[in-house]
N, C-alpha and C. Protein backbone atom coordinates (compact mmCIF):
# COMPACT_ATOMS: atom_id res chain seq x y z
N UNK A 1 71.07 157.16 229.74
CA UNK A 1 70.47 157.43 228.45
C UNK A 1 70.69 158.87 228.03
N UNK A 2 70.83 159.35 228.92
CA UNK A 2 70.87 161.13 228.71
C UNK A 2 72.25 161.36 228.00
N UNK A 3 72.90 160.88 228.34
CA UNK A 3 73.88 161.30 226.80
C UNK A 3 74.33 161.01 225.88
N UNK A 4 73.33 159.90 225.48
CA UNK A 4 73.47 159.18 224.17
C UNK A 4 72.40 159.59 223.53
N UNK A 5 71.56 160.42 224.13
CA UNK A 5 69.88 160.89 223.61
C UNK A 5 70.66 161.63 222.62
N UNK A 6 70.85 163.11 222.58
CA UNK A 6 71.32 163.66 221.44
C UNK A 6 72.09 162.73 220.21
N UNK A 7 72.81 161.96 220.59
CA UNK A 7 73.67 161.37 218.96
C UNK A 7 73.04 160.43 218.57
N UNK A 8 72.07 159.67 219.21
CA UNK A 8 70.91 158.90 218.44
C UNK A 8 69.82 159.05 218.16
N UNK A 9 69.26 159.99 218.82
CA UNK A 9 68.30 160.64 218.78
C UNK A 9 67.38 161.35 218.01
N UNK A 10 68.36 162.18 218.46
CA UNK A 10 68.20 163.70 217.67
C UNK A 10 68.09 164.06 216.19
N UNK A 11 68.65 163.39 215.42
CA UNK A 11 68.56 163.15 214.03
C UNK A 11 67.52 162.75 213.63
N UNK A 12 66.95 161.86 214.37
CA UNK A 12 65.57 161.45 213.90
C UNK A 12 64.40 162.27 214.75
N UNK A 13 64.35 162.56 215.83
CA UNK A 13 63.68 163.59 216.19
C UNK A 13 63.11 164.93 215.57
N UNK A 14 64.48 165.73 214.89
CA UNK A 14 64.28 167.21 214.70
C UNK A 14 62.83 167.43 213.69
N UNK A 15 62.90 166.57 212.64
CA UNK A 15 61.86 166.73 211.75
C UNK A 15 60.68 166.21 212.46
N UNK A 16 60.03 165.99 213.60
CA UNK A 16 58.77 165.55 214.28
C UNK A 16 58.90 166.89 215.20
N UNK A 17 59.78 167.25 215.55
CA UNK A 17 60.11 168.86 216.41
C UNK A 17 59.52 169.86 215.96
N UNK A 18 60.03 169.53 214.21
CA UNK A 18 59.90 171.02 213.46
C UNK A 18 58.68 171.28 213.31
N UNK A 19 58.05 169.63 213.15
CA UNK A 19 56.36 169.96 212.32
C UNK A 19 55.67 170.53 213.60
N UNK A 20 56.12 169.64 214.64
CA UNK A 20 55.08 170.78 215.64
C UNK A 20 55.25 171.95 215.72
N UNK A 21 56.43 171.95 215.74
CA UNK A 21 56.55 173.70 216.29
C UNK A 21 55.60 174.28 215.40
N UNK A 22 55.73 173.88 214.23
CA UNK A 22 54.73 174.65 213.07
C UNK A 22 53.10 175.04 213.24
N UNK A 23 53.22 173.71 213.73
CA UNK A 23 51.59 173.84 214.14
C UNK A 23 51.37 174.57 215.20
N UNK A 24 51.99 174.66 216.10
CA UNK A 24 52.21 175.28 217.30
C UNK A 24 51.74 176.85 217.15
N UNK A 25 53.01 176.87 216.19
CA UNK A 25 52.95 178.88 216.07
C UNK A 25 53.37 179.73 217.07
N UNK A 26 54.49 179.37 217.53
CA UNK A 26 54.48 179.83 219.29
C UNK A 26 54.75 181.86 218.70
N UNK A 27 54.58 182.09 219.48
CA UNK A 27 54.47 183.69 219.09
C UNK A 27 55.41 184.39 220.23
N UNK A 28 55.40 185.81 220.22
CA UNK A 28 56.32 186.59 221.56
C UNK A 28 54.73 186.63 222.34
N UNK A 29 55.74 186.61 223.31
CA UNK A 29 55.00 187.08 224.70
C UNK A 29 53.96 185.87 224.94
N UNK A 30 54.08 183.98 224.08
CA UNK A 30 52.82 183.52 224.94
C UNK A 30 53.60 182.68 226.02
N UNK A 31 52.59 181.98 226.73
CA UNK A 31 53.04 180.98 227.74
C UNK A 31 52.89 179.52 227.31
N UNK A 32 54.13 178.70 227.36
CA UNK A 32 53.65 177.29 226.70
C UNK A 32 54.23 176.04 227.72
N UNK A 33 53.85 174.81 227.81
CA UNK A 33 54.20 174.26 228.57
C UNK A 33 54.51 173.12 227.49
N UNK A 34 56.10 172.33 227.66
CA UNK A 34 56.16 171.49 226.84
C UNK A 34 56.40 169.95 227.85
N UNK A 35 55.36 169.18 227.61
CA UNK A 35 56.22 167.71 228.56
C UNK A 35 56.51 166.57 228.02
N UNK A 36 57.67 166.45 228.50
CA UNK A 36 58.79 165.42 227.96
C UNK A 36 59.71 166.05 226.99
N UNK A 37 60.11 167.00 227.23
CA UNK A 37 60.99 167.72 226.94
C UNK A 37 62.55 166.97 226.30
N UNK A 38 62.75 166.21 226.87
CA UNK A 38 64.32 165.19 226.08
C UNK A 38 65.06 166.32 226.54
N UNK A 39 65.90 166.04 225.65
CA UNK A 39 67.40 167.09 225.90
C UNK A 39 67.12 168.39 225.32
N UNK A 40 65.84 168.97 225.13
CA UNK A 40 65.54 170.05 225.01
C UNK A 40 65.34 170.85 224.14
N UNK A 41 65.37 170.26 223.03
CA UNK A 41 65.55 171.20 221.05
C UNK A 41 64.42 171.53 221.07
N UNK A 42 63.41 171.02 221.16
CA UNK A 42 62.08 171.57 221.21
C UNK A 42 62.12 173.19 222.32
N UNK A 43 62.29 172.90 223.67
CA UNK A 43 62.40 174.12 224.57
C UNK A 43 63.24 174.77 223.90
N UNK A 44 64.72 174.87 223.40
CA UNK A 44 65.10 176.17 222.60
C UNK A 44 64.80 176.21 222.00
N UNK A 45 63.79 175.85 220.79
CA UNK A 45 63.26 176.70 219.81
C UNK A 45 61.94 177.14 219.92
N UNK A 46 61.06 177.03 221.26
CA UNK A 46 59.94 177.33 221.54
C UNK A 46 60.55 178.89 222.45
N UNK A 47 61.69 178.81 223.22
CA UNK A 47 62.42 179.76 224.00
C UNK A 47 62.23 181.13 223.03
N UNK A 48 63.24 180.43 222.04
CA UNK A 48 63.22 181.95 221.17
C UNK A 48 61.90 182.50 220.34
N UNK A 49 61.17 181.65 220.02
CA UNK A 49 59.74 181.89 219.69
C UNK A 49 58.89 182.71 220.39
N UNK A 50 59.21 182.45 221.44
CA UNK A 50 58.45 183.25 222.97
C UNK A 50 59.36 184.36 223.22
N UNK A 51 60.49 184.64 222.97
CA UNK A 51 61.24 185.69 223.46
C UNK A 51 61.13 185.85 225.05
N UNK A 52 61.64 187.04 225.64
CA UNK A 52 61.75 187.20 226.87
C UNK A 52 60.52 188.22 227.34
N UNK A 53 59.35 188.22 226.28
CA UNK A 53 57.89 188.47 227.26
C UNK A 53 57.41 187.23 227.01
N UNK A 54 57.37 185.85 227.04
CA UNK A 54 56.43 184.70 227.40
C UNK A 54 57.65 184.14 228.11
N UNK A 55 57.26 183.33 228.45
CA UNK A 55 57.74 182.18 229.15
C UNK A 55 57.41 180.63 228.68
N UNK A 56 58.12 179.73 228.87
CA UNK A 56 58.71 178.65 228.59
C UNK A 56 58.40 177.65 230.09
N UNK A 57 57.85 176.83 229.74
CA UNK A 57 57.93 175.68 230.93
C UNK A 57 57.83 174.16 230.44
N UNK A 58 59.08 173.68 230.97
CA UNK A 58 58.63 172.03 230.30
C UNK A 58 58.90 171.24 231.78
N UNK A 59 58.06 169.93 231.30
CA UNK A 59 58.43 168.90 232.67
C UNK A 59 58.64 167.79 232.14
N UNK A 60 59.48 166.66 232.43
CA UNK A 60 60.14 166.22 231.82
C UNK A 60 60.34 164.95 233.67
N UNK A 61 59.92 163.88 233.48
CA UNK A 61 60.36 162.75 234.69
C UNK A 61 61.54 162.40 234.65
N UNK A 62 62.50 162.35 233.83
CA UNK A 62 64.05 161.88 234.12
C UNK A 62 64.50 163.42 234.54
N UNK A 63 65.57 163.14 235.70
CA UNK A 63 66.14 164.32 236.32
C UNK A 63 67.47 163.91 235.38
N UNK A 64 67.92 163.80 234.82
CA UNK A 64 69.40 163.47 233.77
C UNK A 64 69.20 164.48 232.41
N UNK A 65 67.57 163.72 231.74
CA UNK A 65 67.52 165.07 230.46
C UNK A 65 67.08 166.49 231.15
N UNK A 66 66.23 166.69 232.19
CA UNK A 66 66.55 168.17 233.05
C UNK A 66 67.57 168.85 233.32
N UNK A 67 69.01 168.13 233.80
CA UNK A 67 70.23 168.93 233.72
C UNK A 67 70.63 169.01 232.14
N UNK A 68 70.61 168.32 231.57
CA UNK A 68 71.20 168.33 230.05
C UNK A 68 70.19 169.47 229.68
N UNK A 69 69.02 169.51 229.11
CA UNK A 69 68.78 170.58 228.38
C UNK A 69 68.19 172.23 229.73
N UNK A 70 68.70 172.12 230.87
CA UNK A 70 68.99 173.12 231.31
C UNK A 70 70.40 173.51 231.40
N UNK A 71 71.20 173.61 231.09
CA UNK A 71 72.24 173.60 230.75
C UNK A 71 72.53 174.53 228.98
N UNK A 72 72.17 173.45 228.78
CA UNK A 72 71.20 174.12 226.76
C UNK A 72 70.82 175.08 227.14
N UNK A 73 69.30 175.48 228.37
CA UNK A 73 68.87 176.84 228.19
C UNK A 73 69.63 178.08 228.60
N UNK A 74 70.63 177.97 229.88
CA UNK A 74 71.79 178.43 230.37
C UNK A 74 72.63 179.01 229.32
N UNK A 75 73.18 178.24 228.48
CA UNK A 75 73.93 178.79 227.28
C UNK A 75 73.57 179.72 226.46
N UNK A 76 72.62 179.01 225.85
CA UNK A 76 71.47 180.02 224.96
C UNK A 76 71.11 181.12 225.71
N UNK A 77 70.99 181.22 226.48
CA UNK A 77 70.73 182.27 227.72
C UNK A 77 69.16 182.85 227.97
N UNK A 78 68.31 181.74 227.47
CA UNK A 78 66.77 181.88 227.98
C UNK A 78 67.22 181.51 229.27
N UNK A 79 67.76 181.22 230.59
CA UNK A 79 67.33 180.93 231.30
C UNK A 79 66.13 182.13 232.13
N UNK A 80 66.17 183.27 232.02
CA UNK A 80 65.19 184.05 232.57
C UNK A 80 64.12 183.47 232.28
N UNK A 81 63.47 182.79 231.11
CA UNK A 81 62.20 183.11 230.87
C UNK A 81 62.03 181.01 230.67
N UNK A 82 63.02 180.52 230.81
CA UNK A 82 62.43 178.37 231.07
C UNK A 82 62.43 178.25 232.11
N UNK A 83 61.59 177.52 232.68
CA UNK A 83 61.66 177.01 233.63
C UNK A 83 61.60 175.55 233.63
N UNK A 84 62.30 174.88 234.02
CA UNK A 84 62.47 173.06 233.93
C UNK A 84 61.79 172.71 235.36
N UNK A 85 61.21 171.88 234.81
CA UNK A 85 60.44 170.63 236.50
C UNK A 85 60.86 169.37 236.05
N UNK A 86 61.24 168.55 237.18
CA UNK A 86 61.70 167.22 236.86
C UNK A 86 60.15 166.81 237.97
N UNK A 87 59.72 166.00 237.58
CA UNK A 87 58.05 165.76 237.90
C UNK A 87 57.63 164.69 236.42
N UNK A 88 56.53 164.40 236.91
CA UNK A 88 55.02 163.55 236.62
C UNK A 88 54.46 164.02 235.65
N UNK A 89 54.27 163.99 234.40
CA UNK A 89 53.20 164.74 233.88
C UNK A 89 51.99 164.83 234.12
N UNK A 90 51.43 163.43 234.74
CA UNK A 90 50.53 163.21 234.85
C UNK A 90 49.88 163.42 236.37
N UNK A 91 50.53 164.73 236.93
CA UNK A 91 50.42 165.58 238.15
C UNK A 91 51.11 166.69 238.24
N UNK A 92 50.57 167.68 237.20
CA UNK A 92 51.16 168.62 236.80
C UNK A 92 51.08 169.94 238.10
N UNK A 93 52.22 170.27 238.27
CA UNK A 93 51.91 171.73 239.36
C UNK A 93 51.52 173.33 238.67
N UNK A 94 50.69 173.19 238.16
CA UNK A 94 49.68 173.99 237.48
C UNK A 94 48.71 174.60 237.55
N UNK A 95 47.42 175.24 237.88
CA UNK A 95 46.54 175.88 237.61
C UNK A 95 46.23 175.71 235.98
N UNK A 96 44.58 175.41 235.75
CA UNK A 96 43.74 174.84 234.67
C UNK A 96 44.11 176.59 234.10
N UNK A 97 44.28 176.17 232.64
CA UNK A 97 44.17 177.53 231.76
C UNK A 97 45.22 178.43 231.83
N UNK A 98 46.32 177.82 232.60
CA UNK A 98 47.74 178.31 232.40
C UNK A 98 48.81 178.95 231.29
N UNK A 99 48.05 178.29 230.24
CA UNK A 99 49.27 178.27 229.06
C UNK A 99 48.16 178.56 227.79
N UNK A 100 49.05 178.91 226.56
CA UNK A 100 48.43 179.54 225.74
C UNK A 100 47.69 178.08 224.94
């Protein structure tokens, strides 16, 4: 599925992406955790939102969209500041009050 996610996807995705991000408001320097991440458009544009004083963390259960949009963050060259987990959401490796 992971590489047919972007060309079917994604088109219909971006505008449900955008509105969150909006609501979101991600700012420099916060910490955000995104899960279910897909192939990752959401994490680069939360990446650059956060700049390189916050950090970026998504978890995401398919290990297929984890290499695909780490790869994305690699390029873009947040990788300093994403961090990808291929994991559970619903057993998050976290500490309560982590994220902004």
């Amino acid at each position: 599925m992971g590489k047919w996610y972007d060309l079917f996807v994604s088109p219909f995705e971006g505008e449900f992406i955008d509105t969150g991000l909006h609501k979101v408001q991600a700012a420099p320097g916060e910490v955000i955790l995104e899960i279910g991440f897909g192939t990752g458009q959401g994490i680069l544009k939360l990446a650059q939102a956060v700049g390189n004083s916050g950090r970026i963390y998504g978890i995401d259960i398919s290990n297929k969209m984890c290499e695909i949009t780490r790869l994305k963050v690699e390029k873009a060259g947040f990788s300093k500041w994403v961090q990808l987990i291929s994991g559970d959401a619903l057993s998050l490796p976290f500490s309560d009050s982590s994220f902004n």
